[in-house]
C-alpha atoms as a PDB file:
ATOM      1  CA  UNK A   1      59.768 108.282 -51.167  1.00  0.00           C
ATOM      2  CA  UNK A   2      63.114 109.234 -49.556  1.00  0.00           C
ATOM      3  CA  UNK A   3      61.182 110.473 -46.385  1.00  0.00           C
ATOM      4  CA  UNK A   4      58.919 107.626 -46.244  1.00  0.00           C
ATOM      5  CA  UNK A   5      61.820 104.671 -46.640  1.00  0.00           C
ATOM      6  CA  UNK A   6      63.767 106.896 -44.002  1.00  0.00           C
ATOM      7  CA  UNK A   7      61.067 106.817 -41.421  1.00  0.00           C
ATOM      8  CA  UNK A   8      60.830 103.059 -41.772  1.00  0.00           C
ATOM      9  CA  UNK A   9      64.164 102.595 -41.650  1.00  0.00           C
ATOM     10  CA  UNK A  10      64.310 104.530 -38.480  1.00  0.00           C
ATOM     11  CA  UNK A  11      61.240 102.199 -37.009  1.00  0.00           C
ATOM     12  CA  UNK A  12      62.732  99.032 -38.242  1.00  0.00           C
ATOM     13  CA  UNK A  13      65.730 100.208 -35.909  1.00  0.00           C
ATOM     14  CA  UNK A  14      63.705 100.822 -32.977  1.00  0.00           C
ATOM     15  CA  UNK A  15      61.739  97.904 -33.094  1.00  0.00           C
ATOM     16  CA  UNK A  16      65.375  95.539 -33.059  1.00  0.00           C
ATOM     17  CA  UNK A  17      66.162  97.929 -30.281  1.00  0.00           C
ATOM     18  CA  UNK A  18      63.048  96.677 -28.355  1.00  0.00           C
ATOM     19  CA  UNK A  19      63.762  93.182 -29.702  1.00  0.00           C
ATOM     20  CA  UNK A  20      67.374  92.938 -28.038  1.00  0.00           C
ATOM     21  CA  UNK A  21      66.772  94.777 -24.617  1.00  0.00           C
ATOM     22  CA  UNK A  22      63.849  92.235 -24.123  1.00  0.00           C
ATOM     23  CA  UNK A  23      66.018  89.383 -25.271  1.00  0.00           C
ATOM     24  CA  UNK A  24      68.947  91.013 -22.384  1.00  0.00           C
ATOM     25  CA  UNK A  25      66.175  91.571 -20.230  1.00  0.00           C
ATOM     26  CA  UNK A  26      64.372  87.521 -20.482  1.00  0.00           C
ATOM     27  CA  UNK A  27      68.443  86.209 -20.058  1.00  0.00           C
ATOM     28  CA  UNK A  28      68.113  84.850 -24.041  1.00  0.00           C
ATOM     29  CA  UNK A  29      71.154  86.960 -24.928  1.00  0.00           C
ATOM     30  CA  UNK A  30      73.709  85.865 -22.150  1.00  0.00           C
ATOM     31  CA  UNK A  31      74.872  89.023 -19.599  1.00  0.00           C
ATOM     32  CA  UNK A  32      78.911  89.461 -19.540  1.00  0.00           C
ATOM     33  CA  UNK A  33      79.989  87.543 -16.317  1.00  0.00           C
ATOM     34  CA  UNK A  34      82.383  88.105 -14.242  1.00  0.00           C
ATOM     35  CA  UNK A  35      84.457  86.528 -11.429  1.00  0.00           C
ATOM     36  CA  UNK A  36      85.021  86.970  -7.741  1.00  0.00           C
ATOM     37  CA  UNK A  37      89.129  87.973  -8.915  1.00  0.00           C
ATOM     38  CA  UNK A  38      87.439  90.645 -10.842  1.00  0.00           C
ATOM     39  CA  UNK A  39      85.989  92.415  -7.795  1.00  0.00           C
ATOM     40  CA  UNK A  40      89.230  91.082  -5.616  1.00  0.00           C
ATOM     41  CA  UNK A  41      86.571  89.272  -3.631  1.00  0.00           C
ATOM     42  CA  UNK A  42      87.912  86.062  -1.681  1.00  0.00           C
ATOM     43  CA  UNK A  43      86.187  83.087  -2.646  1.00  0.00           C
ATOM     44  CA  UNK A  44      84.900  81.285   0.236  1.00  0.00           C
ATOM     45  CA  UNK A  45      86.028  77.685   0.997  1.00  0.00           C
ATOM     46  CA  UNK A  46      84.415  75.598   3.450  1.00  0.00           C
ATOM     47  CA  UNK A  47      86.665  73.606   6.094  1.00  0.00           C
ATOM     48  CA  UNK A  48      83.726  70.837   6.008  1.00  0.00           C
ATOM     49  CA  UNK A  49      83.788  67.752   3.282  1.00  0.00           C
ATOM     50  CA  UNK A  50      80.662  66.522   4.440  1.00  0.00           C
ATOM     51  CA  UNK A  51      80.847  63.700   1.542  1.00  0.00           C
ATOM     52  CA  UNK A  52      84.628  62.641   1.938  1.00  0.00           C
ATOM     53  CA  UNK A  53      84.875  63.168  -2.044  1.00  0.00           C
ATOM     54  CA  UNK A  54      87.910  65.793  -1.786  1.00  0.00           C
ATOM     55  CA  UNK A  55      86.142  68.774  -2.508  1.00  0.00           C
ATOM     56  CA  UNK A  56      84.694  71.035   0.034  1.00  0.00           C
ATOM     57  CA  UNK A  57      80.922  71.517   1.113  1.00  0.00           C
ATOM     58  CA  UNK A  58      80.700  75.154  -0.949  1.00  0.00           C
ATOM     59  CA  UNK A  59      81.995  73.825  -3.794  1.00  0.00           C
ATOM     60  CA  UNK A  60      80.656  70.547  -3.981  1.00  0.00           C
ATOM     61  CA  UNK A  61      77.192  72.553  -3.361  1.00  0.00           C
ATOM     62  CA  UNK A  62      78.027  75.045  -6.153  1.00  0.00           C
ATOM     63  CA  UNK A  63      78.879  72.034  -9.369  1.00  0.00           C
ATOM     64  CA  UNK A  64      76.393  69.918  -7.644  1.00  0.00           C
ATOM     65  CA  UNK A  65      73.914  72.515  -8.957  1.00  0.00           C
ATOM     66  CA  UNK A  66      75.447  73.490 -12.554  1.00  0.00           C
ATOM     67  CA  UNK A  67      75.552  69.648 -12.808  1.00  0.00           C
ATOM     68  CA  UNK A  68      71.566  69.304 -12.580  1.00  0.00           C
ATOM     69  CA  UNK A  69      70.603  72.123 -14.435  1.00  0.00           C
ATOM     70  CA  UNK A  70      72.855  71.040 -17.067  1.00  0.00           C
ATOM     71  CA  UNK A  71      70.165  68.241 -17.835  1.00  0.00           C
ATOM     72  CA  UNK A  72      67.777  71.127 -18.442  1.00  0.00           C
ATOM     73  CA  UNK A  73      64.807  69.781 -16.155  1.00  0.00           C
ATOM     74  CA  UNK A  74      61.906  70.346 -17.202  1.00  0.00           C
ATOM     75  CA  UNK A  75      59.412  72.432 -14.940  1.00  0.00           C
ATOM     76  CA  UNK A  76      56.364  70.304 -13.566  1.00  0.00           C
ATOM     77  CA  UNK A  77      55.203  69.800  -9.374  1.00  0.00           C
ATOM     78  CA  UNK A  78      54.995  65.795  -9.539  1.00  0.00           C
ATOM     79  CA  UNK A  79      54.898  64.198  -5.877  1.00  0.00           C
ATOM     80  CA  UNK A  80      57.450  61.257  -5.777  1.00  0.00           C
ATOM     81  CA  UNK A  81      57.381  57.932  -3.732  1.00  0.00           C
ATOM     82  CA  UNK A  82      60.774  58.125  -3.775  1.00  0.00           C
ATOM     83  CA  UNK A  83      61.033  61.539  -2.637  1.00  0.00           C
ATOM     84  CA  UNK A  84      63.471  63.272  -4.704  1.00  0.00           C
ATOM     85  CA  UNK A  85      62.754  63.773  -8.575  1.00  0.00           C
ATOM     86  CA  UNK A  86      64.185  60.930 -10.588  1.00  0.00           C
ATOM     87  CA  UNK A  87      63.265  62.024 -14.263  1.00  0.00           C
ATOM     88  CA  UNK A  88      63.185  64.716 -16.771  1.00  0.00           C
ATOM     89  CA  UNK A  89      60.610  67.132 -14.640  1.00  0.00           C
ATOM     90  CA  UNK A  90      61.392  69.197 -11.328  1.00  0.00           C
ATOM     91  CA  UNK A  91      60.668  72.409  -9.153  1.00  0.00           C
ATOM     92  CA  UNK A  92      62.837  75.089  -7.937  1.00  0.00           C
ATOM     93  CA  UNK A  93      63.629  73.314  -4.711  1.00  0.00           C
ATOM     94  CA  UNK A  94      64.648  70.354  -6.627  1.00  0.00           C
ATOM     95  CA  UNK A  95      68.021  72.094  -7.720  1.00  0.00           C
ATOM     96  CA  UNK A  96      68.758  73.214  -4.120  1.00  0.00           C
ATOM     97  CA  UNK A  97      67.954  68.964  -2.924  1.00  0.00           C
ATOM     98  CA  UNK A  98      69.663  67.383  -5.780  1.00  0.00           C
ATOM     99  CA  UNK A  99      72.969  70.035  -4.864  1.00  0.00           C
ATOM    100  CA  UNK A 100      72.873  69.347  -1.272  1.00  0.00           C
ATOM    101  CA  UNK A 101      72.182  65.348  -2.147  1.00  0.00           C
ATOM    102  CA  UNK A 102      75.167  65.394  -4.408  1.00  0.00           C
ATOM    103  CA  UNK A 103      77.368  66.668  -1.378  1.00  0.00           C
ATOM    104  CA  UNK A 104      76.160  64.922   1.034  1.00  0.00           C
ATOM    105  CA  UNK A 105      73.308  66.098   2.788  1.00  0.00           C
ATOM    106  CA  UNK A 106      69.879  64.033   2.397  1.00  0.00           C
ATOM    107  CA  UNK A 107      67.566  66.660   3.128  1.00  0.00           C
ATOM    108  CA  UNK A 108      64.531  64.575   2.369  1.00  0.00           C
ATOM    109  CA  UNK A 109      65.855  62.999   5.832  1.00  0.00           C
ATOM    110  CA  UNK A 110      67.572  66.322   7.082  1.00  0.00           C
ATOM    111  CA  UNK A 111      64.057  68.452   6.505  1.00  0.00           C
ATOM    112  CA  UNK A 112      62.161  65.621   7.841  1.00  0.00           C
ATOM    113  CA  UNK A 113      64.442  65.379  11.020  1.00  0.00           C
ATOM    114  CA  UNK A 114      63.833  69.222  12.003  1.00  0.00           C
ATOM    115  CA  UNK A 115      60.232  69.053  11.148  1.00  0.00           C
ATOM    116  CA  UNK A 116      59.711  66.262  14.306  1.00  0.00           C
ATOM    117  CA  UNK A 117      61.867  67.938  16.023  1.00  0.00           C
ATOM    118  CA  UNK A 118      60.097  71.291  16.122  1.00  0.00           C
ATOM    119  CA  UNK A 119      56.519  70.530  14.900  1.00  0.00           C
ATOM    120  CA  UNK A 120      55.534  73.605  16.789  1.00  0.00           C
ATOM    121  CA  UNK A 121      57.419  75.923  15.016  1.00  0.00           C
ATOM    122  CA  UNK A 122      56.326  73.803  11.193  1.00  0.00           C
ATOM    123  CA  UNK A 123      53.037  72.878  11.986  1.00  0.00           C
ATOM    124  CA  UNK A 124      52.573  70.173   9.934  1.00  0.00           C
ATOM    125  CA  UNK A 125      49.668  68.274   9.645  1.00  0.00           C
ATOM    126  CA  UNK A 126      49.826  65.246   8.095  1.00  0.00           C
ATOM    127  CA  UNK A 127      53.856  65.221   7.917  1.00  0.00           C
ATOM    128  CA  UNK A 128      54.992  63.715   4.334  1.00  0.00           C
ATOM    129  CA  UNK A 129      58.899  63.046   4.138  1.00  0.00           C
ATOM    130  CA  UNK A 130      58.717  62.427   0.652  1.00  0.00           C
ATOM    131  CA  UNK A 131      56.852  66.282  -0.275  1.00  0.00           C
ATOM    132  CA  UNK A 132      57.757  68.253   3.044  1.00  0.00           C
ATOM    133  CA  UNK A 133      61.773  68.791   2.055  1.00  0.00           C
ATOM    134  CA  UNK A 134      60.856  70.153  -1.423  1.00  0.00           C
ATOM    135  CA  UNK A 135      58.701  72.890  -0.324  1.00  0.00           C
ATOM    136  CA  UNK A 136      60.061  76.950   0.092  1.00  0.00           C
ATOM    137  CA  UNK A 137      58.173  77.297   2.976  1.00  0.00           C
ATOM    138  CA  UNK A 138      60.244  74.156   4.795  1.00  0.00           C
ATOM    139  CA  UNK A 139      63.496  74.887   3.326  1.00  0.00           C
ATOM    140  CA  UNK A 140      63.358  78.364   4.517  1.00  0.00           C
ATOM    141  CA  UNK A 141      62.489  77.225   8.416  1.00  0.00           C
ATOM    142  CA  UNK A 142      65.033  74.533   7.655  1.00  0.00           C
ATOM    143  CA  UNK A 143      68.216  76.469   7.006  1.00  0.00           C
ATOM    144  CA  UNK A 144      66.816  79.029   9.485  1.00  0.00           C
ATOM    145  CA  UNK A 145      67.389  76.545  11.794  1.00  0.00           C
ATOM    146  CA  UNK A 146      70.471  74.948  10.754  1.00  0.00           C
ATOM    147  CA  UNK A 147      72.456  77.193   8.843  1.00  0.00           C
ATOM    148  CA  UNK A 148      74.429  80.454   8.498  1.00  0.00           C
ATOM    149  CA  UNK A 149      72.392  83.239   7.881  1.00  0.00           C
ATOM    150  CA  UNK A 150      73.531  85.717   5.938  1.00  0.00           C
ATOM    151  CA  UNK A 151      72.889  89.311   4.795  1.00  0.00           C
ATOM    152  CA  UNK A 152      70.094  89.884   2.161  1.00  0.00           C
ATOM    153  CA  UNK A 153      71.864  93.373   1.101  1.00  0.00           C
ATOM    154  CA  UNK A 154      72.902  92.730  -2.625  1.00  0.00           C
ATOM    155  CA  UNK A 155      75.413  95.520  -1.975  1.00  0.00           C
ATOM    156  CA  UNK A 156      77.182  93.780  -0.258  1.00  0.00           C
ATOM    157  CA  UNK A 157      79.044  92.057  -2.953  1.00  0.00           C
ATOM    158  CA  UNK A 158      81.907  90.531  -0.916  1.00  0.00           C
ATOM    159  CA  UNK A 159      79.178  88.461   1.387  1.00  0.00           C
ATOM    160  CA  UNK A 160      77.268  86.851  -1.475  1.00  0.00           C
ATOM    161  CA  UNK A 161      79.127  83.808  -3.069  1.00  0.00           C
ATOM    162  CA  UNK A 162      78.392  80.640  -4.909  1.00  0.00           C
ATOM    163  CA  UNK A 163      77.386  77.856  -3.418  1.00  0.00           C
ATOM    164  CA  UNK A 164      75.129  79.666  -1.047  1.00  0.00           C
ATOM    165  CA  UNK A 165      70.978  79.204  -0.777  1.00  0.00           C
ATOM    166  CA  UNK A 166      68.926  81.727  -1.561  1.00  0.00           C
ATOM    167  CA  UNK A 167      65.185  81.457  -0.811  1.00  0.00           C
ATOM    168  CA  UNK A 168      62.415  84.448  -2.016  1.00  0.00           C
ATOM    169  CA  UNK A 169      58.854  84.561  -0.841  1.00  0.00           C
ATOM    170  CA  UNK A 170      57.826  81.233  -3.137  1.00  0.00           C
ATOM    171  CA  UNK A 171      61.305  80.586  -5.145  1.00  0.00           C
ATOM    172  CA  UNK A 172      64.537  79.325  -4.018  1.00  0.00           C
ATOM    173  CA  UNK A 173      67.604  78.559  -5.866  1.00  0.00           C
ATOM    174  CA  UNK A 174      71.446  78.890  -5.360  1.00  0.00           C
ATOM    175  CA  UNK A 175      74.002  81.527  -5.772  1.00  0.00           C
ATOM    176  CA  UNK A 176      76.565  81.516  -9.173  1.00  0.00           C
ATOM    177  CA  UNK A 177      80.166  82.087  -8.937  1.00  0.00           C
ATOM    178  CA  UNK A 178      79.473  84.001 -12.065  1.00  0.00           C
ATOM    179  CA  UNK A 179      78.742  88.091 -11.383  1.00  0.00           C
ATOM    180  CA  UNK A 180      77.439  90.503 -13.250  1.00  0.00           C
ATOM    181  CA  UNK A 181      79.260  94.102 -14.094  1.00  0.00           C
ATOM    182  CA  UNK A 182      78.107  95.114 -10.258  1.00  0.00           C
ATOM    183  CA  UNK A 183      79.550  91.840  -8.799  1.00  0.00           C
ATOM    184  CA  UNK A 184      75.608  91.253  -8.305  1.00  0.00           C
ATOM    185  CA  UNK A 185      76.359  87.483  -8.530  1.00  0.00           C
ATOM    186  CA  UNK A 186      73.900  85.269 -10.790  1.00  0.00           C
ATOM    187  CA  UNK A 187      71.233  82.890  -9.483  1.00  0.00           C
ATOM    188  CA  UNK A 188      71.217  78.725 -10.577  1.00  0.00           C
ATOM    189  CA  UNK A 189      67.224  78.138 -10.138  1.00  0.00           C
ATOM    190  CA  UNK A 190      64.062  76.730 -12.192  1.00  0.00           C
ATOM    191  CA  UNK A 191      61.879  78.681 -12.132  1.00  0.00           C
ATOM    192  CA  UNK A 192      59.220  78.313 -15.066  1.00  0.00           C
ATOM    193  CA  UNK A 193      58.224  76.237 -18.052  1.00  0.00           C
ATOM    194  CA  UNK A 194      59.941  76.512 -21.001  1.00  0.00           C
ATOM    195  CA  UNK A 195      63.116  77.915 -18.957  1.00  0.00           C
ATOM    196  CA  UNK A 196      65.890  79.170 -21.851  1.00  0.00           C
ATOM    197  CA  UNK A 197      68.832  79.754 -19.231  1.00  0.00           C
ATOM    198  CA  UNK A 198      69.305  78.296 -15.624  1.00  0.00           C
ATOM    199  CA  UNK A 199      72.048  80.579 -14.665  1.00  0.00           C
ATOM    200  CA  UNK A 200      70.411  83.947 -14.762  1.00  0.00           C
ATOM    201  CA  UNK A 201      71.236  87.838 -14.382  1.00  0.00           C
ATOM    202  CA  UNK A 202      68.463  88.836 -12.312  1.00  0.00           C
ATOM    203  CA  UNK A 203      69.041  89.246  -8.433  1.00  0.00           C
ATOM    204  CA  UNK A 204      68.692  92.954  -8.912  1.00  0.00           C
ATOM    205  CA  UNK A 205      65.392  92.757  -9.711  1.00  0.00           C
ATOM    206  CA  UNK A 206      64.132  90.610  -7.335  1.00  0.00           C
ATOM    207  CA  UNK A 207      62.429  92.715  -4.102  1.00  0.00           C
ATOM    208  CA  UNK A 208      61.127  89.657  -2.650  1.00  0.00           C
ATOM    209  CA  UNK A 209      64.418  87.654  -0.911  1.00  0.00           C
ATOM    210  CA  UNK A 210      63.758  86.885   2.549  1.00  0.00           C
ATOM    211  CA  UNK A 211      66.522  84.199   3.284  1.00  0.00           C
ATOM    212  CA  UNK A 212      70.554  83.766   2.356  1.00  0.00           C
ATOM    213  CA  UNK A 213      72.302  80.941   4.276  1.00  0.00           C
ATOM    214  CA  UNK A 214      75.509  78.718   3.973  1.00  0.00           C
ATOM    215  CA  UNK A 215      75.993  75.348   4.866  1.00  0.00           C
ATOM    216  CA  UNK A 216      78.414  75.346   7.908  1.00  0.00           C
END
């Protein structure tokens, strides 16, 4: 009986073992963050207030985006005459709009701008203003265009901070002030249905990033 109520003892461990590094691993149990003063890592401040509201681009950028994903959107493509997503539903790109829209920068307008500008390059056909500026694909040529671009080695701690875009192969999102024991520094995206956190722990996992730029 001993030997028995031993071995499930020992299972009943494992399997709460299992249970938590899944939890850590999904982002349900919240990662230890840390700052850039942890890593003595200067945190960038931009010389442009594109807005005029007292605080600068990378900042305004960075609460712009902790601002809409504290509504907790829910995830769902919709197409919108108005453009931009004006209810409870919205898409990956929608955080990096609504944070650039928030400081400033219309990029329903911006995107649309570019896209006319170099159709070749695009290659658009029919050209939508209200769709085109919430698409990876666009965003990525976009920012190629008009931003800074910036390394995509996550080693390189120091070059990575919040407020920045990041755009992978179909997802884009933006970077966290928040850093993880590695200075790795946490993405702000949405991502999936039924999202639990929007502030996530998982750049090191990701193999797929193909674009890092800063508004300049």
């Amino acid at each position: 009986m001993k030997n028995k109520l031993f071995v499930f003892t020992l299972f009943l461990c494992f399997i709460i073992i299992v249970i938590i590094v899944i939890l850590y691993h999904f982002n349900i149990i919240p990662h230890k963050a840390y700052s850039d003063a942890d890593f003595k890592i200067k945190t960038y401040i931009s010389n442009v207030d594109k807005d005029q509201d007292g605080i600068d681009d990378q900042t305004d950028i960075l609460n712009s985006a902790k601002d809409y994903i504290s509504t907790k959107p829910k995830y769902k493509s919709k197409y919108y005459d108005t453009g931009y997503s004006n209810d409870e539903y919205g898409v990956c790109t929608d955080v990096v709009a609504q944070a650039l829209l928030n400081s400033g920068y219309d990029l329903m307008k911006l995107v649309n701008q570019d896209i006319i500008n170099h159709s070749n390059i695009y290659n658009i056909d029919p050209i939508d203003m209200n769709i085109d500026f919430r698409r990876v694909r666009n965003l990525n040529l976009y920012f190629q265009n008009t931003a800074m671009s910036l390394t995509l080695n996550l080693n390189k701690i120091e070059e990575w901070q919040g407020g920045d875009i990041i755009v992978f192969k179909t997802h884009i999102g933006i970077i966290s002030d928040k850093r993880n024991k590695h200075g790795v520094p946490f993405l702000i995206h949405h991502a999936y249905k039924h999202q639990f956190r929007y502030e996530e722990d998982i750049l090191e996992g990701r193999n797929d990033i193909i674009g890092h730029y800063r508004i300049s």
